[in-house]
Protein backbone atom coordinates (compact mmCIF):
# COMPACT_ATOMS: atom_id res chain seq x y z
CA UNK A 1 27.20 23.28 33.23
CA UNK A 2 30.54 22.38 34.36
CA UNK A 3 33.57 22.63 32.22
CA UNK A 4 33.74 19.14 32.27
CA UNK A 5 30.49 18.39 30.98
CA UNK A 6 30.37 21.20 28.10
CA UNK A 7 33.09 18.86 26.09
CA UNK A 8 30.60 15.94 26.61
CA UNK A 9 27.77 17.34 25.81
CA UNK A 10 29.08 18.67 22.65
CA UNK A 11 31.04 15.49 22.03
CA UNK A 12 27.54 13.52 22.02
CA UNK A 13 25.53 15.82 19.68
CA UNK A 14 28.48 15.46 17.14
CA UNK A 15 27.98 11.80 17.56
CA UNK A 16 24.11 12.06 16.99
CA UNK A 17 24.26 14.22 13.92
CA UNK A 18 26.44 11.71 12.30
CA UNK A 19 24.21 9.34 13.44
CA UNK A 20 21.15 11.59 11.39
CA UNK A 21 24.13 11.95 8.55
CA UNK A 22 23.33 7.76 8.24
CA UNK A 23 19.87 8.76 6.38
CA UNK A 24 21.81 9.41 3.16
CA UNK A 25 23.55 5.99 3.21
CA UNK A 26 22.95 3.15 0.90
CA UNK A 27 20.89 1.04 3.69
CA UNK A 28 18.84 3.91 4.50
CA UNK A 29 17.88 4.72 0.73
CA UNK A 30 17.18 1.26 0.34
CA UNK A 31 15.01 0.85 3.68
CA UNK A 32 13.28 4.12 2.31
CA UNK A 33 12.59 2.85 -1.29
CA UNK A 34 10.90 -0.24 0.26
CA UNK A 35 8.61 1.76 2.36
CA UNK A 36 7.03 3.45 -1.06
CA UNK A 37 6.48 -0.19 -1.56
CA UNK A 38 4.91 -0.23 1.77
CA UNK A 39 2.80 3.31 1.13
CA UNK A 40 1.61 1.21 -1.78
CA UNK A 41 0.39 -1.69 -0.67
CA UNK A 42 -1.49 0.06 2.32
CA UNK A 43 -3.36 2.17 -0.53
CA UNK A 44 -4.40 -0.51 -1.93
CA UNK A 45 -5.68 -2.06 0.67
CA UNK A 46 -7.50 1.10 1.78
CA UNK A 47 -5.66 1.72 5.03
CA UNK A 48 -6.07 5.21 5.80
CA UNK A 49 -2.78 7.48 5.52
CA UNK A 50 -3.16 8.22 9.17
CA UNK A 51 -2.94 4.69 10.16
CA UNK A 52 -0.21 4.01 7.94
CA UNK A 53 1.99 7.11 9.24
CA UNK A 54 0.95 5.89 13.08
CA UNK A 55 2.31 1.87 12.35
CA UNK A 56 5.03 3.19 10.65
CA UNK A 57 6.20 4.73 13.85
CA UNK A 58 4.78 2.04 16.30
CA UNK A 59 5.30 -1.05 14.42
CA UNK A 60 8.89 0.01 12.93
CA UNK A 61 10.04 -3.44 11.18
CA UNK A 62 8.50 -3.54 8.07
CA UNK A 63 7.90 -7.36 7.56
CA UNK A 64 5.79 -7.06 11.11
CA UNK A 65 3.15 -4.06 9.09
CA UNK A 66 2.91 -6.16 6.15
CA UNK A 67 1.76 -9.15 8.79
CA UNK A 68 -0.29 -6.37 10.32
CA UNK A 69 -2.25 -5.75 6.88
CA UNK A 70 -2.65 -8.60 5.69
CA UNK A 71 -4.31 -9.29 9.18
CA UNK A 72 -6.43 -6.53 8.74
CA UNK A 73 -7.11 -7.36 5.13
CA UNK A 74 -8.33 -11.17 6.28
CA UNK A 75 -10.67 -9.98 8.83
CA UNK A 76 -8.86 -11.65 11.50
CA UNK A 77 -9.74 -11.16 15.05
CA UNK A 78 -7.30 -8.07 16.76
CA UNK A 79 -5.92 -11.11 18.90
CA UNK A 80 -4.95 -12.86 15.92
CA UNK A 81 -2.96 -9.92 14.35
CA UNK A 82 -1.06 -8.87 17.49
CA UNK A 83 0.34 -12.73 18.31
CA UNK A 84 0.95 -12.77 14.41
CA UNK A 85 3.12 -9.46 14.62
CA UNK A 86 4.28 -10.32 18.26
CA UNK A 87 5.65 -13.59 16.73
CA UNK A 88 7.66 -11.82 13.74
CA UNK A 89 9.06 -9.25 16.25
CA UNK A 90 10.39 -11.42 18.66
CA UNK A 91 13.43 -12.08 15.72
CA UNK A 92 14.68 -8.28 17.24
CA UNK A 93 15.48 -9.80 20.47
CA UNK A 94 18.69 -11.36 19.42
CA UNK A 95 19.36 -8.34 17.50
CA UNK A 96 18.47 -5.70 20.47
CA UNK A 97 20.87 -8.21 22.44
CA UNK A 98 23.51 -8.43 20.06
CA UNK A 99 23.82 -4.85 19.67
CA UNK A 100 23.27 -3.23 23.29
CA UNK A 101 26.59 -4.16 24.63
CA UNK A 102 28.16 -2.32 21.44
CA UNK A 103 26.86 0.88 22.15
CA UNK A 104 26.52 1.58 25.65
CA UNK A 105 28.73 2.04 28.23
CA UNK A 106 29.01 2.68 32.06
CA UNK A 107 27.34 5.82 32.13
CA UNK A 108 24.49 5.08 29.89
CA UNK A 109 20.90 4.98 31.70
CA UNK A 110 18.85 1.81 31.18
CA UNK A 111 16.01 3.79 30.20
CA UNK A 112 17.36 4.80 27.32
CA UNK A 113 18.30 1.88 26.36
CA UNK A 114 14.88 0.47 26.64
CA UNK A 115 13.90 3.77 24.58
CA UNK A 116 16.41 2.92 21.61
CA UNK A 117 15.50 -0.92 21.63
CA UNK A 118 11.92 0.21 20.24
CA UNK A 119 14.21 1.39 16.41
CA UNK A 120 16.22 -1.79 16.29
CA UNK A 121 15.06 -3.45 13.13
CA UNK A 122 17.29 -4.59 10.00
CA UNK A 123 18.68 -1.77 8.89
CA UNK A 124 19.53 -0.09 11.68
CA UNK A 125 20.66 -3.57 12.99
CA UNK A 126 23.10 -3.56 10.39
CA UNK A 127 24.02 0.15 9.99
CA UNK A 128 24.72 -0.11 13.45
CA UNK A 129 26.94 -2.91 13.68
CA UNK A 130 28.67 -1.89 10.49
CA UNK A 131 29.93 1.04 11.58
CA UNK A 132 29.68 1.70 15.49
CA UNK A 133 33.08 0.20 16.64
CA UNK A 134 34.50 2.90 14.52
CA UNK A 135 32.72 5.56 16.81
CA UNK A 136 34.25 6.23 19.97
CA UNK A 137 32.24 3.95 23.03
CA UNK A 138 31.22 7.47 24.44
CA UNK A 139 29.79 8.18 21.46
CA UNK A 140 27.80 5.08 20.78
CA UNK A 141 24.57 5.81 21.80
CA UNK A 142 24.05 9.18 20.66
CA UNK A 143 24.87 7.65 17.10
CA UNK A 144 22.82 4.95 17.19
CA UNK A 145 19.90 7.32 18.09
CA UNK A 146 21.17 9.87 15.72
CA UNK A 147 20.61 7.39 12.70
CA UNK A 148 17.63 5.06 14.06
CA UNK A 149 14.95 7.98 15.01
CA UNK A 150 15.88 9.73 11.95
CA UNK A 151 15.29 6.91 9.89
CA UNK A 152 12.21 6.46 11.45
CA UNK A 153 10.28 10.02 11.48
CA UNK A 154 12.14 9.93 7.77
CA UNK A 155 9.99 7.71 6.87
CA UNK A 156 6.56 8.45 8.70
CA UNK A 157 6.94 11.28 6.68
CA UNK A 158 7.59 9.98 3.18
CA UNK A 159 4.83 7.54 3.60
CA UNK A 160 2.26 10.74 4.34
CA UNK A 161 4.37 11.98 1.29
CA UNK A 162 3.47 9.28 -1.15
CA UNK A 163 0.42 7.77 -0.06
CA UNK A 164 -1.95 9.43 -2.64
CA UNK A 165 0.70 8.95 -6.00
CA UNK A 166 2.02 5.07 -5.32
CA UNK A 167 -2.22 3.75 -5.31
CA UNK A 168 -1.01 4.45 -9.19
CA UNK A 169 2.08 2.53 -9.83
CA UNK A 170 2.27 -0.84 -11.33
CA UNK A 171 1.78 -4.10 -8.48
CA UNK A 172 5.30 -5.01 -10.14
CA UNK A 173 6.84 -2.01 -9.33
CA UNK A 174 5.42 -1.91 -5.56
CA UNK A 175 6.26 -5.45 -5.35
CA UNK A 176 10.02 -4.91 -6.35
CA UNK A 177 10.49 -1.44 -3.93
CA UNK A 178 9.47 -3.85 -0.89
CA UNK A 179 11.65 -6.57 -2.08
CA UNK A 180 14.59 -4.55 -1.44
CA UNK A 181 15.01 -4.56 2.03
CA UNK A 182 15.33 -8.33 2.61
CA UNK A 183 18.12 -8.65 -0.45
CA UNK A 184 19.79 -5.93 0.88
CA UNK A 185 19.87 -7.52 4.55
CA UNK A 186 20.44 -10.95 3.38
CA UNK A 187 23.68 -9.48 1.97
CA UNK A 188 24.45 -7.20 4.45
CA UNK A 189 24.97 -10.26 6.95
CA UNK A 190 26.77 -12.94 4.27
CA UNK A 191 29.06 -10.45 3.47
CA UNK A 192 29.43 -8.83 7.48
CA UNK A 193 29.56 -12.59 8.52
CA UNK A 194 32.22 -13.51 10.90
CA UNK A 195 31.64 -17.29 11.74
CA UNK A 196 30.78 -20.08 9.87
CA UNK A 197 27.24 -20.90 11.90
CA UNK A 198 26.47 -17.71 10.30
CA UNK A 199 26.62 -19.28 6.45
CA UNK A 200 24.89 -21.93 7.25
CA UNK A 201 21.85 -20.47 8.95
CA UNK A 202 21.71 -18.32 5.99
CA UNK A 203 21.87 -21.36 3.53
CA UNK A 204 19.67 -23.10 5.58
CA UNK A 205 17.02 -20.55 6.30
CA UNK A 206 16.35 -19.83 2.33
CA UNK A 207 16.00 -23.23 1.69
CA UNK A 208 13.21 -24.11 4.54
CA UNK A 209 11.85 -20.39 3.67
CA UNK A 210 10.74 -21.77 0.74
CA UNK A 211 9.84 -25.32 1.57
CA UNK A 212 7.63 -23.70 4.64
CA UNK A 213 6.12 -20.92 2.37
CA UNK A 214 4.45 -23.72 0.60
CA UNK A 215 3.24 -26.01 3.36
CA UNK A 216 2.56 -23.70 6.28
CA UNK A 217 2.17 -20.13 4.67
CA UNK A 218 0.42 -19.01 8.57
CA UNK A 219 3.56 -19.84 9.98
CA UNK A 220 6.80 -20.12 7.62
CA UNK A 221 8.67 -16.99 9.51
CA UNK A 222 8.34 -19.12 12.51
CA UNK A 223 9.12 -22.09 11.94
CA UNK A 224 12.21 -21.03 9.09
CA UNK A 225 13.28 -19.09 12.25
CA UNK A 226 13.47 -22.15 14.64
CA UNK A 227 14.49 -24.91 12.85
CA UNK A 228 16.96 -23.37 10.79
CA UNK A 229 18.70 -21.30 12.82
CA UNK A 230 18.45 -25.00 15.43
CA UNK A 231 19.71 -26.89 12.83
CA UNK A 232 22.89 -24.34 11.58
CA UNK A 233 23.92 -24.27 15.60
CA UNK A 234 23.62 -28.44 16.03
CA UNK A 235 25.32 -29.05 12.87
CA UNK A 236 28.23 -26.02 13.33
CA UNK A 237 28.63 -27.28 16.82
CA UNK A 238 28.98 -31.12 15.54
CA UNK A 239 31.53 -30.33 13.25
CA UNK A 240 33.19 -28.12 15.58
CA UNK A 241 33.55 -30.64 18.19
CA UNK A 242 35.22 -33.00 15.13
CA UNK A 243 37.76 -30.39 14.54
CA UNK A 244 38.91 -30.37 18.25
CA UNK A 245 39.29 -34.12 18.49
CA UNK A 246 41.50 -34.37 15.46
């Protein structure tokens, strides 16, 4: 080790335990809460605690395991459940391309990027964008992966944790610990929102939620997704190209 790379190497596993300092953060707590929710839900269903742990890890976003159960519960063909989880996944693309250019720069190998892109989901989405421009661009990754893989074995663990004691609590109580992730993300972004497009799609996407959750329940994610987020860009962009002409 050279004396030049002694600083840096120290420098970036600073960076990643602040990253791990992330799990006692309001998102985090929240994210954590709503996977007892999860731990619930699964022992209800019967899902083995093994198998819950295991998609916990593999399938981090939690709306994509709930899919995945439900799936399971149905009895619908394996081909069924992964396009049904593939389809509420691909919403982490924008999210995995949003954030990449944040947190990595020259020197960082693609391979870990492709590594870290596997624990972008909501909350670290947001923790992430939150709070990595105030971390030094050196420093970017090694946070992000600091906070995101902590998070995650965090809670592979609580769900072994609290598999056999939430079968017990109340379907209102499990229902309300899951519920907390999406208010806190919905939130997260009005408040973190820096263009208008953003409100709308918001606005939008709650109202068709609803109207979709009625008519297509199979595919309401999907089609909320697409035509809202369609219709907030046309009608932003209309109004935008007003603006200029006046």
């Amino acid at each position: 080790m050279t004396a030049e790379t002694a600083p840096d190497t120290r420098s970036q596993m600073h960076w990643f335990l602040r990253g791990m300092c992330g799990l006692f953060s309001l998102p985090a707590i929240i994210l954590m809460l709503s996977f007892v929710g999860f731990a619930a839900l699964t022992a209800e269903a019967k899902v083995p605690v093994g198998q819950v742990m295991f998609m916990t890890g593999m399938v981090w976003a939690l709306p994509a395991k709930v899919i995945l159960v439900g799936s399971m519960l149905s009895g619908a063909h394996v081909a069924t459940a992964f396009i049904a989880v593939t389809l509420s996944s691909v919403r982490m693309m924008p999210m995995v391309a949003s954030l990449v250019p944040e947190i990595r720069d020259r020197r960082t190998p693609t391979w870990l990027l492709l590594i870290l892109s596997h624990f972008v989901a909501i909350t670290a989405w947001v923790f992430a964008m939150e709070r990595v421009r105030a971390v030094p661009r050196s420093g970017r990754t090694a946070f992000f992966a600091g906070f995101s893989i902590t998070l995650t074995l965090a809670n592979i663990v609580l769900v072994g944790l609290v598999y056999g004691a939430v079968s017990e609590f109340p379907p209102i109580v499990s229902g309300s610990l899951f519920f907390l992730t999406p208010v806190y993300f919905l939130s997260s972004i009005w408040i973190s929102a820096r263009h208008r497009v953003i409100y709308w799609a918001l606005g939008i996407g709650l109202a068709l939620g609803w109207l979709f959750a009625v008519i297509a329940p199979e595919y309401d994610i999907l089609l909320t997704g697409v035509i809202g987020g369609t219709l907030a860009w046309w009608g932003e962009r209309t109004l935008r190209r007003r603006e200029a002409r006046r």
